[in-house]
Structures are given as C-alpha cells and as structure tokens.
Protein backbone atom coordinates (compact mmCIF):
# COMPACT_ATOMS: atom_id res chain seq x y z
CA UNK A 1 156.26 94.70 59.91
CA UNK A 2 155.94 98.28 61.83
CA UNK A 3 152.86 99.44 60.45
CA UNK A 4 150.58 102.66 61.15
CA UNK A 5 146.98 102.48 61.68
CA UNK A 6 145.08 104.37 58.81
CA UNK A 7 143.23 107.45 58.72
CA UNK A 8 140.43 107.01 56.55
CA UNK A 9 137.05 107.02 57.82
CA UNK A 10 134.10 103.89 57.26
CA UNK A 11 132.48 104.80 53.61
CA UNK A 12 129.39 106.88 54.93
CA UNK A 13 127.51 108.51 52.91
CA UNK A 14 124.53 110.93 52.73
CA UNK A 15 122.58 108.11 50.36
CA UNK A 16 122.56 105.53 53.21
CA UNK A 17 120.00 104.69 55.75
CA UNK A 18 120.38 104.21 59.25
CA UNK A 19 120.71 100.78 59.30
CA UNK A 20 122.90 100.67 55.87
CA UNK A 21 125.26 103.53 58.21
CA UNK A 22 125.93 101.05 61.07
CA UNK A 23 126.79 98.19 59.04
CA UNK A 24 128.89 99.91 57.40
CA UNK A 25 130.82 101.48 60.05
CA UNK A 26 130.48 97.92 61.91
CA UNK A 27 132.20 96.27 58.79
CA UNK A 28 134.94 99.77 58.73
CA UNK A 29 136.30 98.89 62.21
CA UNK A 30 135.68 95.08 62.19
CA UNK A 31 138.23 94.56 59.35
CA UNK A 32 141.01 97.05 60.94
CA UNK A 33 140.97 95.10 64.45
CA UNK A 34 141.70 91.74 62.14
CA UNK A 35 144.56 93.44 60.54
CA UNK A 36 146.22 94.01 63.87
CA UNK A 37 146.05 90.55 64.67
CA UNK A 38 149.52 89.12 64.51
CA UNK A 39 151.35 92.19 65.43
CA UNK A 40 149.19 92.14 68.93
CA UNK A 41 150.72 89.06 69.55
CA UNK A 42 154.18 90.34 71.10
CA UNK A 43 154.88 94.26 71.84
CA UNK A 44 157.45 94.46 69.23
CA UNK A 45 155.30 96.63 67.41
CA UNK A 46 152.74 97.92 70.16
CA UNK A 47 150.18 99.55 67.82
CA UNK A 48 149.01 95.89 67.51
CA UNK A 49 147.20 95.57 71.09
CA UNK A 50 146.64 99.51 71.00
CA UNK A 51 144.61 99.17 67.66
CA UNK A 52 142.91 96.45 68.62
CA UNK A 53 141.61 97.68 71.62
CA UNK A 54 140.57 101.02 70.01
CA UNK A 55 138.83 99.23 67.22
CA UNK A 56 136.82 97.42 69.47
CA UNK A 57 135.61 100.13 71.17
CA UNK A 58 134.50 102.15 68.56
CA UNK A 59 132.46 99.29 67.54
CA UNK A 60 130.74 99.49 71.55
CA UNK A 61 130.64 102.95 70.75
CA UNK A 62 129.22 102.63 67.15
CA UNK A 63 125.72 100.11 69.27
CA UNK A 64 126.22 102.53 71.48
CA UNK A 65 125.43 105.66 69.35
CA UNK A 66 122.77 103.71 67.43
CA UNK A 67 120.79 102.82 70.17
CA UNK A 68 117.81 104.58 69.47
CA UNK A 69 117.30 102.64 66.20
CA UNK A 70 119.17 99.07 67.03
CA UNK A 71 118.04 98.74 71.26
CA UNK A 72 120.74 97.60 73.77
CA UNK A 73 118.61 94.08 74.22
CA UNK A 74 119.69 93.65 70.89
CA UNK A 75 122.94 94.51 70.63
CA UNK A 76 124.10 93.73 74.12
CA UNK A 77 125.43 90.13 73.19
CA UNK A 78 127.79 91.88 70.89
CA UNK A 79 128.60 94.63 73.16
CA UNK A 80 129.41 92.16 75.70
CA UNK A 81 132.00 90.24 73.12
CA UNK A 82 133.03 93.35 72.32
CA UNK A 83 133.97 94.43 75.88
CA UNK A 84 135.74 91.12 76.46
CA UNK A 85 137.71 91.77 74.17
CA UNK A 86 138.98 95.09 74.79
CA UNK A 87 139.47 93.44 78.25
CA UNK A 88 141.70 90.80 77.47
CA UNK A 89 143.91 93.80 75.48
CA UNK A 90 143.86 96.12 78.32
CA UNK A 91 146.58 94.76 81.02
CA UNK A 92 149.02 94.40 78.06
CA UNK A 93 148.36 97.71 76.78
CA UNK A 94 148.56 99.80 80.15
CA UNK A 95 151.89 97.92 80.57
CA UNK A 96 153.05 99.23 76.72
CA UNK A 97 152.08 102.82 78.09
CA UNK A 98 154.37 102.20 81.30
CA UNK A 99 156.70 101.31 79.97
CA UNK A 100 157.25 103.15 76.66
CA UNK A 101 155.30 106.25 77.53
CA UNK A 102 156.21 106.88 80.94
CA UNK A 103 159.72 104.98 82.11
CA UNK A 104 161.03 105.87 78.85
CA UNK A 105 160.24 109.39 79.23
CA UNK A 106 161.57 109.70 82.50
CA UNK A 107 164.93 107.83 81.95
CA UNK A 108 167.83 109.39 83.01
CA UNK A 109 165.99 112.76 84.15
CA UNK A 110 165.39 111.40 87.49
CA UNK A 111 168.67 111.41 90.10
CA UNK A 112 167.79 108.51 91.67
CA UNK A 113 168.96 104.44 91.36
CA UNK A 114 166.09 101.60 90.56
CA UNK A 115 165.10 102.79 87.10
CA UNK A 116 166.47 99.86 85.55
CA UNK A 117 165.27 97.77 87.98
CA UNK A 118 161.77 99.11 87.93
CA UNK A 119 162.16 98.60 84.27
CA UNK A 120 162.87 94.86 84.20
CA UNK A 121 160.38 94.71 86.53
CA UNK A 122 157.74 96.06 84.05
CA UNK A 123 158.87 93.67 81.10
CA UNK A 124 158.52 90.93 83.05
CA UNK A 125 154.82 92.01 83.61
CA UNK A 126 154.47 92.93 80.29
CA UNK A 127 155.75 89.63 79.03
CA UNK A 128 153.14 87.58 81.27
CA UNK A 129 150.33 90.36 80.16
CA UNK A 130 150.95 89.45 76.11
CA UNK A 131 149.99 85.46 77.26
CA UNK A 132 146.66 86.22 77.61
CA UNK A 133 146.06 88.74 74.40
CA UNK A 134 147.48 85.34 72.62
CA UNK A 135 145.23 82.56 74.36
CA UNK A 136 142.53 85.00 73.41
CA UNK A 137 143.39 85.14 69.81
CA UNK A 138 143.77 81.51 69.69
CA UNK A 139 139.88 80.80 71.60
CA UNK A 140 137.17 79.13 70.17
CA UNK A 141 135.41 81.88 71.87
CA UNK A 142 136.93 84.86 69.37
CA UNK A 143 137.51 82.42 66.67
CA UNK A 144 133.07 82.04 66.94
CA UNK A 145 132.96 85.79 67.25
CA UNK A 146 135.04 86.51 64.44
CA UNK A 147 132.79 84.25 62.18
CA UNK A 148 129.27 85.32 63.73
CA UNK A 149 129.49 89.14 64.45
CA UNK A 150 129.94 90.06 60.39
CA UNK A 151 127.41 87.62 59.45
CA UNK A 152 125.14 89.61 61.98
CA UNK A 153 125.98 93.37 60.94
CA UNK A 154 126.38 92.09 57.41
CA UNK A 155 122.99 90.58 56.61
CA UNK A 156 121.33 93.93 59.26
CA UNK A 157 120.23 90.78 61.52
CA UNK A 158 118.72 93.59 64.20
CA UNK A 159 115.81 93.93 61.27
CA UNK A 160 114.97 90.46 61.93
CA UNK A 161 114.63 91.58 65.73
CA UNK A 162 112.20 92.33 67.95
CA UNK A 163 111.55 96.25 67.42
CA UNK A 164 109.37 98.84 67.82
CA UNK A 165 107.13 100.53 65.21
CA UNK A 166 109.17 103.74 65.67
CA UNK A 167 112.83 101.81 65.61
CA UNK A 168 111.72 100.42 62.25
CA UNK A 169 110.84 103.51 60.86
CA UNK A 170 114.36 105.10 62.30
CA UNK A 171 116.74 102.30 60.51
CA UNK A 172 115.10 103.11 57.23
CA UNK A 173 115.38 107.15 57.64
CA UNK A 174 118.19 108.91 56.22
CA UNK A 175 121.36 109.04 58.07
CA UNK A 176 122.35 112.46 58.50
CA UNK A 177 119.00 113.55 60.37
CA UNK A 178 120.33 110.83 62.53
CA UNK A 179 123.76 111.77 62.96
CA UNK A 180 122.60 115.36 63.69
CA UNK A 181 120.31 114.22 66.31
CA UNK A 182 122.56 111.82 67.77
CA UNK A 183 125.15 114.34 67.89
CA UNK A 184 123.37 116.98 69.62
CA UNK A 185 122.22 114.75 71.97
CA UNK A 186 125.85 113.48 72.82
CA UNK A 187 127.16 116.89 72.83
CA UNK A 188 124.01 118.04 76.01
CA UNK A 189 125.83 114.72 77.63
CA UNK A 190 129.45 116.01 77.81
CA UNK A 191 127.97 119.32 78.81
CA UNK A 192 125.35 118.10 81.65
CA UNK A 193 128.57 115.61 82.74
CA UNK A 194 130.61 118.87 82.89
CA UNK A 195 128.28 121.11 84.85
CA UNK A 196 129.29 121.94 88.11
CA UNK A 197 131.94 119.27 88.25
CA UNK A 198 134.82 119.33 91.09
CA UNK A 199 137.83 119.91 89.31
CA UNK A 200 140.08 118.42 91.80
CA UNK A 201 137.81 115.33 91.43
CA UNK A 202 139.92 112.28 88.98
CA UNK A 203 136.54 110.09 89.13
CA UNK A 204 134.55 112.99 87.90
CA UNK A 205 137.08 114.40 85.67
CA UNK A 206 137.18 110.96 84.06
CA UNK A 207 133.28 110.43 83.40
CA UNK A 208 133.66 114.04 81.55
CA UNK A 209 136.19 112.07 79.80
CA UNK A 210 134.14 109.17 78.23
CA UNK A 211 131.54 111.13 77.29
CA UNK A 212 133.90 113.23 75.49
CA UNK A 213 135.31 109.78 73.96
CA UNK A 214 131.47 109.17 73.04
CA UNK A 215 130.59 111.97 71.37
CA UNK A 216 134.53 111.95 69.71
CA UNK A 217 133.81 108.78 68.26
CA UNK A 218 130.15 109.88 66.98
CA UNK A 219 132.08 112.50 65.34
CA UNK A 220 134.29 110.47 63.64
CA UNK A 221 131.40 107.90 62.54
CA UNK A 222 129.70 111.01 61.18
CA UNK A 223 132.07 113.11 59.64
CA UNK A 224 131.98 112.33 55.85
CA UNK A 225 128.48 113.26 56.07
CA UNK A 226 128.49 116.35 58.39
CA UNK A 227 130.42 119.00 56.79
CA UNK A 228 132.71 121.07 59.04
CA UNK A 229 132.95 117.94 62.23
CA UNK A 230 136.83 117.65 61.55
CA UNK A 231 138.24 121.13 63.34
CA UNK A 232 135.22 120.25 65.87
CA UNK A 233 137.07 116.35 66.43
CA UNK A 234 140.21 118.23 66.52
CA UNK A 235 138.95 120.73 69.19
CA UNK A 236 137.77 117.72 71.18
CA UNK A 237 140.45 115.61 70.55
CA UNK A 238 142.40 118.33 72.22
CA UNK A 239 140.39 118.61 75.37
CA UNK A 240 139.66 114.91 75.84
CA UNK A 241 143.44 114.37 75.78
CA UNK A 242 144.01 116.90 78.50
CA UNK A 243 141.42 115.07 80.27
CA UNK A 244 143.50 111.73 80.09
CA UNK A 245 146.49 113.13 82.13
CA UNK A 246 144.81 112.43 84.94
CA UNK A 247 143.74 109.31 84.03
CA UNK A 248 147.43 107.99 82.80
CA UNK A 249 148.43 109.09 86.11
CA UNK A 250 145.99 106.86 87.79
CA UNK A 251 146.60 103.64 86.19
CA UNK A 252 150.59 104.05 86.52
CA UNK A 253 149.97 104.35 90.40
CA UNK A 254 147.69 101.38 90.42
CA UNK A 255 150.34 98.92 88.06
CA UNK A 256 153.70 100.38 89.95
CA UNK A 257 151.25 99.34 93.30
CA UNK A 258 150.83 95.97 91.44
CA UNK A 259 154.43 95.64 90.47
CA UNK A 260 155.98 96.51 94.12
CA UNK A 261 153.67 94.56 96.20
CA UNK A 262 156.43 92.00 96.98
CA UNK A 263 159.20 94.13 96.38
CA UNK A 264 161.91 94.83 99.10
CA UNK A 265 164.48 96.99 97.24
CA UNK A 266 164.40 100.42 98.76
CA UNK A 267 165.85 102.11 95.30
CA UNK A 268 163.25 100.62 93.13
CA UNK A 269 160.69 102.17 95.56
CA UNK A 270 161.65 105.55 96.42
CA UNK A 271 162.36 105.65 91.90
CA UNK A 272 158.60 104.75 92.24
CA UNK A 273 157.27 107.02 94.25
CA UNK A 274 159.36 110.08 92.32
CA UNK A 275 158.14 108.64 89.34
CA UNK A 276 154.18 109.07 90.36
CA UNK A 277 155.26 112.66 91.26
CA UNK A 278 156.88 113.93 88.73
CA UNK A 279 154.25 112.44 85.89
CA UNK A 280 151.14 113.81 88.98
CA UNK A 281 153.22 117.49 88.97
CA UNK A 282 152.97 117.13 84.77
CA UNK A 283 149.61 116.36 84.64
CA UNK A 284 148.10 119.24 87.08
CA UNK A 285 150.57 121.70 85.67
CA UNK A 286 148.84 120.76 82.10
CA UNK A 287 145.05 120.69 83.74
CA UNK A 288 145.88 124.59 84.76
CA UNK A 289 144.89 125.09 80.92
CA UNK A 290 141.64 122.55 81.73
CA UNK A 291 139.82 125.86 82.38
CA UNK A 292 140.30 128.04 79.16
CA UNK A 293 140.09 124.98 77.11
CA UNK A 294 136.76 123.67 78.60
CA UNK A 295 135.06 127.09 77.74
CA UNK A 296 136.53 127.74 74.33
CA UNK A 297 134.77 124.22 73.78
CA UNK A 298 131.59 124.95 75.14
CA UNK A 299 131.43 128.34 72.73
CA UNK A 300 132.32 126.21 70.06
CA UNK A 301 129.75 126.16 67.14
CA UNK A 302 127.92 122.85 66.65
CA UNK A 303 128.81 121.61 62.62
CA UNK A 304 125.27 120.03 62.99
C-alpha cells in the first residue's frame, strides 16, 4: 500500500508539563516510525525508509531539545539507539534520492550514453542497501528497543534518574515557558552558526543547516502551543531546503565515487561526471537567492 506520511502534530498542549510534553511527543513519533515498518522493507514505496529515518530523528531531536530538563547522561542510551537506527536507514535512503530524485530527473536531458547503465548500476546498490534496513528490522537489538524505549518515555523513567534540584523543578513547569525558552535559544544557535560564515564553504553551509533542522523540528514539537510558529516553520522550511542543495550535491558525488570505483566503461563515466555538473550548476544557481532569503529570515519576528 502507497501511503503518505501524516501531517498532524504530537497532542501538545498548554495544560502539560515538561516532562508530560516529551513523552508525549516521544510516544507521537515512536508510533509513526512503527507504521513504516513493512513498507521500509523494499523501495517499492520509498516513503518507508524516508519516514523512518525522519521519525527517528525527531525523536534525537525531541532529547535533544529537552536537554535542559532530561540531561544527555540520561538520555544518551536512547539517543545512541536512536542514531543507529537512522544509520542503518541512511545508505538505502541516499540511494532512493539517486536514483529517483536525481537520475530520474536528469533522464533524457543529458546528450550523452551511460544513463542506463549508471542506472542499473544504482539498483543494484540500492538492492544490496535494502539488506541491511531488513536484518535491522528483524534484530534482537531493535526488536529490545522497540519493547524498552516506550516503557521508558511512557512511565517518565528520567524522573526516576539522577537529576538536579533545578531539572526537577523544570520537568514539572509548564511547557510553553519551556518551549519559548528553548526556542529562543535555538533560534541565537542558527544565528551565531550563520555569522560570518564563508558562503562558498559546503561544511559550513551544512552546520547552518542542522541547526536550522534543530530549531525546525523544535518548531514543529511546539507549534500547537505557540501561536503563530507555522508561517515561521514555513519560512524556515524554505531556507533550510535551499541549504540542502548543497548538501544533495555532496552525497551524489560521494555514492557515484562509490559506484564507479571499479568501473571501466568510459560512457558511464563521462554521464557521471555531467551528471555532478549539471545538479552542482542547479544548486549554486539556486544558492544566488541564499542571500535575500537568509536576511528576510533573520528580520523575521520571533512567534515566541
């Protein structure tokens, strides 16, 4: 079944406490990685692997932007599940991209052979990437994470932790004092990360965009309870987008590299190499608007 992930945001509300907030968003995002499950087990419906992967990192990001209440030593196990996780999507996924983002957008527009044979190159990859997403699926490992990581956020196990005086008191405040603090203090990240940064620069261009991703998914945690954060997610959405051009760019160089290391055929090769330009020429013709965008965001007023 070709389904579409869903919309709706984790049930946040202005009557929850800190620590009532991140179980519930832990629970929100939890339950829509298990319902991509079986369709991440072959790419004939991609948004399987995709959703998978972005539901587990909003769940690093959710420890992540709770931090200050719920301390890394006490999340990091999960974090660390979490991240192997994502990792175990993420060779499958950056093949999906290749192949149905960027060969298929570039069929027939090029006037070179070796397009088809780049492609079947690709599948093949793609086909040996998916073995892995299903051996993880199938672990003992996931299968104990899958039982132990709701029993944790579901019972609040981090109050039964080791905390501080002042993290106790923060899990039982109100949320949205906490969301606007958290917020803010997100939003001074993507600006310090953006200060003075070399344009011309991919690395630094793509540490801009985490923190953008950071403070995006913040946003989204926060959003039924911060009145006017949707045109702000949009805005962002918008720039952090722009800033993965660059980044799309860079991983197609790196997996064409990996699929071509023991390839002879001059076609395939030179189809290659005018691939990587063509997508680099799109995504620095796009960055020209990097400029204007960056300071309409910065003028932008803060919802919190």
């Amino acid at each position: 079944m070709n389904r579409r992930k869903s919309e709706k945001p984790a049930p946040v509300h202005t009557g929850l406490t800190v620590s009532e907030a991140l179980a519930e968003i832990l629970c929100h995002d939890f339950q829509a990685m298990l319902s991509w499950e079986e369709q991440a087990r072959s790419w004939d419906d991609t948004e399987g692997v995709h959703q998978m992967r972005v539901s587990s990192r909003r769940m690093r990001a959710a420890l992540s932007a709770f931090r200050t209440a719920v301390p890394k030593t006490v999340s990091q196990p999960w974090s660390d599940e979490l991240r192997w996780i994502a990792n175990q999507l993420g060779p499958a996924r950056d093949l999906d991209v290749l192949i149905d983002e960027g060969l298929a957008a570039i069929r027939n527009r090029l006037p070179l052979s070796g397009g088809a044979h780049l492609a079947a190159l690709a599948e093949r990859r793609r086909a040996a990437a998916y073995e892995p997403v299903r051996a993880m699926l199938d672990s003992e490992r996931y299968m104990t994470f899958k039982l132990d990581f709701p029993d944790w956020f579901g019972q609040a196990a981090w109050n039964r932790a080791e905390l501080s005086r002042q993290e106790r008191r923060t899990l039982e405040r109100p949320i949205v004092q906490y969301a606007r603090k958290r917020l803010d203090r997100l939003m001074r990240h993507v600006l310090e990360a953006g200060l003075g940064m070399d344009r011309s620069d991919p690395e630094q261009m793509h540490l801009l965009r985490i923190e953008c991703k950071k403070l995006r998914y913040a946003a989204e945690f926060f959003a039924p309870i911060v009145p006017g954060l949707d045109d702000f997610i949009s805005r962002l959405k918008g720039l952090q987008d722009l800033l993965g051009v660059l980044n799309d760019v860079a991983v197609m160089s790196d997996l064409l590299a990996e699929l071509l290391a023991d390839e002879s055929d001059v076609e395939v090769i030179r189809y290659s190499g005018a691939l990587i330009g063509w997508r680099t020429h799109q995504a620095y013709d796009l960055l020209k608007g990097f400029e204007e965008r960056w300071r309409e965001f910065r003028r932008l007023e803060r919802p919190w």
